[in-house]
C-alpha atoms as a PDB file:
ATOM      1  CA  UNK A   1     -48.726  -9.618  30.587  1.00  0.00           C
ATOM      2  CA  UNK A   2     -48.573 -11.649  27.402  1.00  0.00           C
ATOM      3  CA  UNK A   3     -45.346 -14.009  29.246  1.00  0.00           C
ATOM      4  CA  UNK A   4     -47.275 -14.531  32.152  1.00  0.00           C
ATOM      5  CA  UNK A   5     -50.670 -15.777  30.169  1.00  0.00           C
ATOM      6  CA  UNK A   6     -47.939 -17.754  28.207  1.00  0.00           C
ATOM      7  CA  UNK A   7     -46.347 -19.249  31.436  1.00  0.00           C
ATOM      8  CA  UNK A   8     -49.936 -20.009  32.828  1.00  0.00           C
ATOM      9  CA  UNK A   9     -51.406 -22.042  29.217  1.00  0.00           C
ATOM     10  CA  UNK A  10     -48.092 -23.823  29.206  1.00  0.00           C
ATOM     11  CA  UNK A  11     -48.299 -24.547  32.740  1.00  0.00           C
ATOM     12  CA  UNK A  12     -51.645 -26.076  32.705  1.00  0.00           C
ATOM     13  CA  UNK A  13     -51.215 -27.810  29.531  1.00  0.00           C
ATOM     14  CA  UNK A  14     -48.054 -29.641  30.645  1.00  0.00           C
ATOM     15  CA  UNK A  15     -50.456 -31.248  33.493  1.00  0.00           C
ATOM     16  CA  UNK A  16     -52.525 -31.537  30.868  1.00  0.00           C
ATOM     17  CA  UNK A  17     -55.059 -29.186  31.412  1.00  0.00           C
ATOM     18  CA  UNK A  18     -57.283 -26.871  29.326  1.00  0.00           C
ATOM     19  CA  UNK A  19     -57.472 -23.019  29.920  1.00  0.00           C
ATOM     20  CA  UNK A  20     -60.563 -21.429  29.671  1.00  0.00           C
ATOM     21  CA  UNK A  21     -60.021 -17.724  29.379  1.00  0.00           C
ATOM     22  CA  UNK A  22     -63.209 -14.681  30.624  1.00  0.00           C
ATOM     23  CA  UNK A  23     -62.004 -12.478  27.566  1.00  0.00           C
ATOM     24  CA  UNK A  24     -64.239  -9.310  26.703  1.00  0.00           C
ATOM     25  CA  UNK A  25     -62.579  -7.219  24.571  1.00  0.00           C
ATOM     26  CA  UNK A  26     -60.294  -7.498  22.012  1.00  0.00           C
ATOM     27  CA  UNK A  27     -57.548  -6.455  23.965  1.00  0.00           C
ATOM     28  CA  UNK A  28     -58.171  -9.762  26.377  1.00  0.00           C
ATOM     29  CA  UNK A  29     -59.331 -11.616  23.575  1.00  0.00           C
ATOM     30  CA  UNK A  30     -56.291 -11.011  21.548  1.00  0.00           C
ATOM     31  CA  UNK A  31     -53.838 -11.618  24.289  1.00  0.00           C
ATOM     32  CA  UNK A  32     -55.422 -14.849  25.255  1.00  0.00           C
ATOM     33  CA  UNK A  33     -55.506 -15.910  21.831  1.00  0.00           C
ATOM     34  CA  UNK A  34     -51.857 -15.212  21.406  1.00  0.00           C
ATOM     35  CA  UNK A  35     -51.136 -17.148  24.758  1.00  0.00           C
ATOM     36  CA  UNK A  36     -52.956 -20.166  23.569  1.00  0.00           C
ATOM     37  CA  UNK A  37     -55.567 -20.497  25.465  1.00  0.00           C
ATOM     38  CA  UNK A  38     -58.416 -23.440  24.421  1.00  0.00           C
ATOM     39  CA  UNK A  39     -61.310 -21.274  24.429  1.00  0.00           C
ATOM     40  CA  UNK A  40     -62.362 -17.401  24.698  1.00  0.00           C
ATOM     41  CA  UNK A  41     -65.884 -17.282  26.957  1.00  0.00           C
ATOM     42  CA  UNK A  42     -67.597 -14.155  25.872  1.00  0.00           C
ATOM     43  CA  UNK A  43     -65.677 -12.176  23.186  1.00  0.00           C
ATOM     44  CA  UNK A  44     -68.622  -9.864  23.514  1.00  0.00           C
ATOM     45  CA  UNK A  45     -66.924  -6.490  23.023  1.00  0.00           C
ATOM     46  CA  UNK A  46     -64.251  -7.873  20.770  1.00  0.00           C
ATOM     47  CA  UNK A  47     -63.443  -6.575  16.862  1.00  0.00           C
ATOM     48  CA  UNK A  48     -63.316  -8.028  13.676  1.00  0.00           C
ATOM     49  CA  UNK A  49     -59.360  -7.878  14.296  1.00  0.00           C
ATOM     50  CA  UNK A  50     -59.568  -9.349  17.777  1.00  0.00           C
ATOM     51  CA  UNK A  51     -61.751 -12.360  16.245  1.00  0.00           C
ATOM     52  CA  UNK A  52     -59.449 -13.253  13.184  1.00  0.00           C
ATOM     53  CA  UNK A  53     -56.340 -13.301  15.742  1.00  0.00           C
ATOM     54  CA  UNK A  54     -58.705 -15.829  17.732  1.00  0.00           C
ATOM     55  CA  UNK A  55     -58.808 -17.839  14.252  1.00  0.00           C
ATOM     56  CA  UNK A  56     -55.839 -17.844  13.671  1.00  0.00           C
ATOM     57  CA  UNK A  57     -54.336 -19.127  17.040  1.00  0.00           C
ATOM     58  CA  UNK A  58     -57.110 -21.870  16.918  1.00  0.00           C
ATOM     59  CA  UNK A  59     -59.213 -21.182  19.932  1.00  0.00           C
ATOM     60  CA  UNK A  60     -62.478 -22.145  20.762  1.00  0.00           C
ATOM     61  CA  UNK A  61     -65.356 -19.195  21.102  1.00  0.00           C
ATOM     62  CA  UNK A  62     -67.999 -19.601  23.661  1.00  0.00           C
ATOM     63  CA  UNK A  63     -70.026 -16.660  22.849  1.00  0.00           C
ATOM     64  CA  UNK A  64     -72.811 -16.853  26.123  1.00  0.00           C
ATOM     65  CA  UNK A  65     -75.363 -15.140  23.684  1.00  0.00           C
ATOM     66  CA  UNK A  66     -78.000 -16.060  25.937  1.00  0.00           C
ATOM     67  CA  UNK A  67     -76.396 -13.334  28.789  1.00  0.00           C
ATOM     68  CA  UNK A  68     -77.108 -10.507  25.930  1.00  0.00           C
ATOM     69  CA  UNK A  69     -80.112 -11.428  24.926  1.00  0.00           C
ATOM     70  CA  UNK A  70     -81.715 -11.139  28.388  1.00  0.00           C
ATOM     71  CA  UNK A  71     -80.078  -8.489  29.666  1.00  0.00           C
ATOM     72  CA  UNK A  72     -81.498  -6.671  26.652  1.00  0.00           C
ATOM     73  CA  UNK A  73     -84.701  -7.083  28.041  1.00  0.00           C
ATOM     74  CA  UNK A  74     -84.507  -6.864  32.030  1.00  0.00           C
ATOM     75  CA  UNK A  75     -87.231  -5.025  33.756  1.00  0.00           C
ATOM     76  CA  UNK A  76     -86.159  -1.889  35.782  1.00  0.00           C
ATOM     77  CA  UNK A  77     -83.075  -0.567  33.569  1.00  0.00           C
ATOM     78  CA  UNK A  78     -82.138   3.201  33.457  1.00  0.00           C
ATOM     79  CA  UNK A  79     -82.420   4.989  29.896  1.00  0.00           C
ATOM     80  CA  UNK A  80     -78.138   4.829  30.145  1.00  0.00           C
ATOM     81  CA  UNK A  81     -78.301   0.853  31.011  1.00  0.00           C
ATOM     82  CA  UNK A  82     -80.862   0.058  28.391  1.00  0.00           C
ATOM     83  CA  UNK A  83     -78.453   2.041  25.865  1.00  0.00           C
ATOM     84  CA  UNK A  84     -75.377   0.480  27.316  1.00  0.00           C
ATOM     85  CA  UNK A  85     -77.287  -3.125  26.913  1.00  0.00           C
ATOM     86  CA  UNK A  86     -77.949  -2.529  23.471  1.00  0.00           C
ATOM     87  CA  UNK A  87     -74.888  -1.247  22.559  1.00  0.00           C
ATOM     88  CA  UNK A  88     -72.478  -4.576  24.248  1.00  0.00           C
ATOM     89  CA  UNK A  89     -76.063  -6.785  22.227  1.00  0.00           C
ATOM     90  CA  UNK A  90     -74.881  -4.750  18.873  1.00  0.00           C
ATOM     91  CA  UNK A  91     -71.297  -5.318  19.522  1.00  0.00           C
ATOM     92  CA  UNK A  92     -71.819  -9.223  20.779  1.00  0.00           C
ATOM     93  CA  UNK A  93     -73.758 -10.215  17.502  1.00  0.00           C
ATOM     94  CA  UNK A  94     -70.831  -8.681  15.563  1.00  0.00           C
ATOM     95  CA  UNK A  95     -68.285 -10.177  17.351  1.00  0.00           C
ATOM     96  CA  UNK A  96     -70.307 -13.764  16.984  1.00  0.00           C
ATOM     97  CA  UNK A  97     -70.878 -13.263  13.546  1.00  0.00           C
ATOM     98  CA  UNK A  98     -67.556 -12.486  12.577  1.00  0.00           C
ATOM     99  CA  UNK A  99     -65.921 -15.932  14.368  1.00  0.00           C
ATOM    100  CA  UNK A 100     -68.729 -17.994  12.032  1.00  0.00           C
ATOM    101  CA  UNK A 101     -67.520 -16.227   9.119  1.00  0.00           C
ATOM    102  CA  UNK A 102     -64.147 -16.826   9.932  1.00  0.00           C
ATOM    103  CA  UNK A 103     -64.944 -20.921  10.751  1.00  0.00           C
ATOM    104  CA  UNK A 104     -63.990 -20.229  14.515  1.00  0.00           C
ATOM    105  CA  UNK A 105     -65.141 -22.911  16.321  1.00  0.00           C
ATOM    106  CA  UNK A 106     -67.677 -22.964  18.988  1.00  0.00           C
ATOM    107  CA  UNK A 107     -69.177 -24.130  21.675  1.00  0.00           C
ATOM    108  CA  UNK A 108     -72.214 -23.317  23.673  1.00  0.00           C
ATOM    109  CA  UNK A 109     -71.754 -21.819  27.089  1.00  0.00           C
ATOM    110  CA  UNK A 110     -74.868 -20.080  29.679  1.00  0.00           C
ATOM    111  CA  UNK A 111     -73.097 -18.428  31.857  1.00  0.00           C
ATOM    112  CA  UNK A 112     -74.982 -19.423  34.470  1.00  0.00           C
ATOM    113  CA  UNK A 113     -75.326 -17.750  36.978  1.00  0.00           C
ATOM    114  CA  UNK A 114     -75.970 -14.168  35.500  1.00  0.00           C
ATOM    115  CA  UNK A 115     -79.693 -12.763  36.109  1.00  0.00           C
ATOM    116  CA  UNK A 116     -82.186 -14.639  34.487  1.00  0.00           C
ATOM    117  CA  UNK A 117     -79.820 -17.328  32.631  1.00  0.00           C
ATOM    118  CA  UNK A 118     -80.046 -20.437  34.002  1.00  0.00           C
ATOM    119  CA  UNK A 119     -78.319 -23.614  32.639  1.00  0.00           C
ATOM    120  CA  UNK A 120     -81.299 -25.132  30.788  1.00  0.00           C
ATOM    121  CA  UNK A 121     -80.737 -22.416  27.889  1.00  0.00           C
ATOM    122  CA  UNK A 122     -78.335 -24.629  26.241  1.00  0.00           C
ATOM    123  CA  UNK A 123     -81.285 -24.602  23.405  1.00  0.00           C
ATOM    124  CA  UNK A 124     -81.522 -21.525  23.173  1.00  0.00           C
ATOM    125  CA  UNK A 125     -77.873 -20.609  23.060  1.00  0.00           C
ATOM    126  CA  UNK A 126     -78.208 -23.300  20.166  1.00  0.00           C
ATOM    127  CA  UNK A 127     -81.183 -21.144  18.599  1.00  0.00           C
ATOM    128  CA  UNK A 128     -78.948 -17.979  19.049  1.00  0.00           C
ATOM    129  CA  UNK A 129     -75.924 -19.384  17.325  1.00  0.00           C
ATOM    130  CA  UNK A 130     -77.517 -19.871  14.041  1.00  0.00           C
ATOM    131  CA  UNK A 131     -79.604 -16.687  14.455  1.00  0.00           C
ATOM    132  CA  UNK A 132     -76.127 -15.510  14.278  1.00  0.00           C
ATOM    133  CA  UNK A 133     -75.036 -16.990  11.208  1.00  0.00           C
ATOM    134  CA  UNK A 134     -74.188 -20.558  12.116  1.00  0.00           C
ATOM    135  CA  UNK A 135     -75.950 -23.225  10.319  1.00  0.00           C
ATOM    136  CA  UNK A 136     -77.880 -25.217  12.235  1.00  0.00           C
ATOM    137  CA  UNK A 137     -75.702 -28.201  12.476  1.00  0.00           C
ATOM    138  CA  UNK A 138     -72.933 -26.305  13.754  1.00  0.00           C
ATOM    139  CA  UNK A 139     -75.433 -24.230  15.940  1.00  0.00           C
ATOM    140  CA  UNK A 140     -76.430 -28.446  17.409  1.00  0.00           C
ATOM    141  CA  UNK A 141     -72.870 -29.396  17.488  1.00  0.00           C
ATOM    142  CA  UNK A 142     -71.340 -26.437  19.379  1.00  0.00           C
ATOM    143  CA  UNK A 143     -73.590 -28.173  21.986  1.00  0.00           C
ATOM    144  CA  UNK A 144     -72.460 -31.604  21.422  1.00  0.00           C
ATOM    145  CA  UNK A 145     -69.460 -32.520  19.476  1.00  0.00           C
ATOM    146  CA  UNK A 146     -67.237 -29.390  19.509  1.00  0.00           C
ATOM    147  CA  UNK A 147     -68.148 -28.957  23.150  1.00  0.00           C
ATOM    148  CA  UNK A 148     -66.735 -32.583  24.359  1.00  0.00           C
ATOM    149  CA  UNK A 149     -64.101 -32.201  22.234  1.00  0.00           C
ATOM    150  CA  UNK A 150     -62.805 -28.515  23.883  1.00  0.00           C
ATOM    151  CA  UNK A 151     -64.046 -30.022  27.302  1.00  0.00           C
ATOM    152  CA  UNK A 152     -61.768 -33.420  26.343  1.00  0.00           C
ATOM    153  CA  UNK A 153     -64.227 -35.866  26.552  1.00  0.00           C
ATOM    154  CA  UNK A 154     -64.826 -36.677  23.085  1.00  0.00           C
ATOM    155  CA  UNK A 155     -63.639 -40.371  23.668  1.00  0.00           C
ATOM    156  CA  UNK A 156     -66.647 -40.865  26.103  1.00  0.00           C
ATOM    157  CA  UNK A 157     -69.367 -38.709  24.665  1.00  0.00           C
ATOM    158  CA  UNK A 158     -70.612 -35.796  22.337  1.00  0.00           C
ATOM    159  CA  UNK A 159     -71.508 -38.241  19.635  1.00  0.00           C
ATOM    160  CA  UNK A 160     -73.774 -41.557  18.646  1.00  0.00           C
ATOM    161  CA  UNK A 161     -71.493 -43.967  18.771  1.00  0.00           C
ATOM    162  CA  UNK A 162     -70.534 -47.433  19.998  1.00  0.00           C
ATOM    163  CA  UNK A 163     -68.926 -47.419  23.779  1.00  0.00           C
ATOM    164  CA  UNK A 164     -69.826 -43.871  24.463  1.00  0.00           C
ATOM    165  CA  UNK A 165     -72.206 -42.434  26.764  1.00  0.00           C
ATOM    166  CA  UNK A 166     -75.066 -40.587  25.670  1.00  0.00           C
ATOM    167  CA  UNK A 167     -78.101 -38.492  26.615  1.00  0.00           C
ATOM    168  CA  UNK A 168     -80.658 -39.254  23.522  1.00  0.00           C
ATOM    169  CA  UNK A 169     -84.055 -37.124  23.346  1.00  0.00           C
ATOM    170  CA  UNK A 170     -86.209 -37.002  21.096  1.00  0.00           C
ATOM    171  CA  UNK A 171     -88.309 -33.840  19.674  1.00  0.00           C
ATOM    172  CA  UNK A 172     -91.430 -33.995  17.423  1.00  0.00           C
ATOM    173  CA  UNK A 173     -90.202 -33.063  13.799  1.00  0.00           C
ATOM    174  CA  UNK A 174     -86.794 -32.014  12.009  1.00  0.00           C
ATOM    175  CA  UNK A 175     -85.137 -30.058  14.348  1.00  0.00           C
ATOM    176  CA  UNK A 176     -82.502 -28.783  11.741  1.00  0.00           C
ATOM    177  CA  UNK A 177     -85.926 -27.590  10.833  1.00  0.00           C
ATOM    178  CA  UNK A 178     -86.955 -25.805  13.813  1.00  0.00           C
ATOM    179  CA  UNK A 179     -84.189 -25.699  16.256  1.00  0.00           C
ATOM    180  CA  UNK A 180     -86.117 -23.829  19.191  1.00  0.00           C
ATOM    181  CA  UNK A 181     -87.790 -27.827  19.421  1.00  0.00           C
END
């Protein structure tokens, strides 16, 4: 129920803890948001309505496009899975696209874990994001900054700066250019 997700964010934020909610749906998604959960993994079946509630509550979306955009292409599917992968892919980029257009923030997530997603697809996840309708810096930063910051280590890392820690690579070219670099 809605009090019990209530009970459980307050809980875990009063020991100052984040909660993470596996929301689908909009049903989930809404009743998460509502709860106050940090961030929404997924959201892949949610509506337009499900999204602004997520917006307006403040949470964090961490689509997992990556998950969709294999599964759309796994060997060995029936004509009914196929269908049923396109039809959560149609319903994913909508969901996606409606949280940029409604300056939801995100993060990038792989989901790990799931056939063929493994956890060096940040980039792409990065890639999908502004296929999606993010602009590329927020498609980089959903993988830097705004992921420290929902994780809660913003103070240590996410960003160039003095005192923090900090994984630098470097790519040939601009990648705000070409972000698959």
């Amino acid at each position: 129920t809605e009090d019990e997700l209530c009970a459980i964010v307050e809980g875990a934020h009063a020991r100052g803890r984040r909660v993470m909610a596996h929301a689908q749906d909009s049903e989930s998604v809404i009743r998460c948001a509502r709860a106050g959960v940090d961030s929404v993994e997924h959201a892949w079946l949610a509506d337009e309505g499900a999204i602004e509630i997520l917006a307006a509550f403040g949470a964090t979306l961490v689509p997992t496009l990556g998950v969709t955009d294999v599964n759309r292409s796994l060997p060995g599917l029936t004509p009914v899975q196929r269908e049923r992968q396109n039809l959560i892919e149609l319903r994913h980029r909508a969901s996606t696209e409606a949280a940029v257009r409604l300056g939801v923030r995100l993060a990038t997530g792989t989901d790990t874990g799931e056939v063929g997603v493994t956890a060096d697809h940040v980039w792409r996840e990065v890639v999908l994001l502004h296929d999606h309708g993010a602009s590329r810096m927020t498609a980089i930063r959903a993988a830097t900054s705004t992921a420290a910051r929902l994780l809660g280590i913003d103070l240590e890392t996410g960003t160039l700066e003095v005192g923090k820690f900090a994984d630098i690579f470097c790519v040939e070219g601009d990648p705000l250019t070409d972000l698959a670099r």
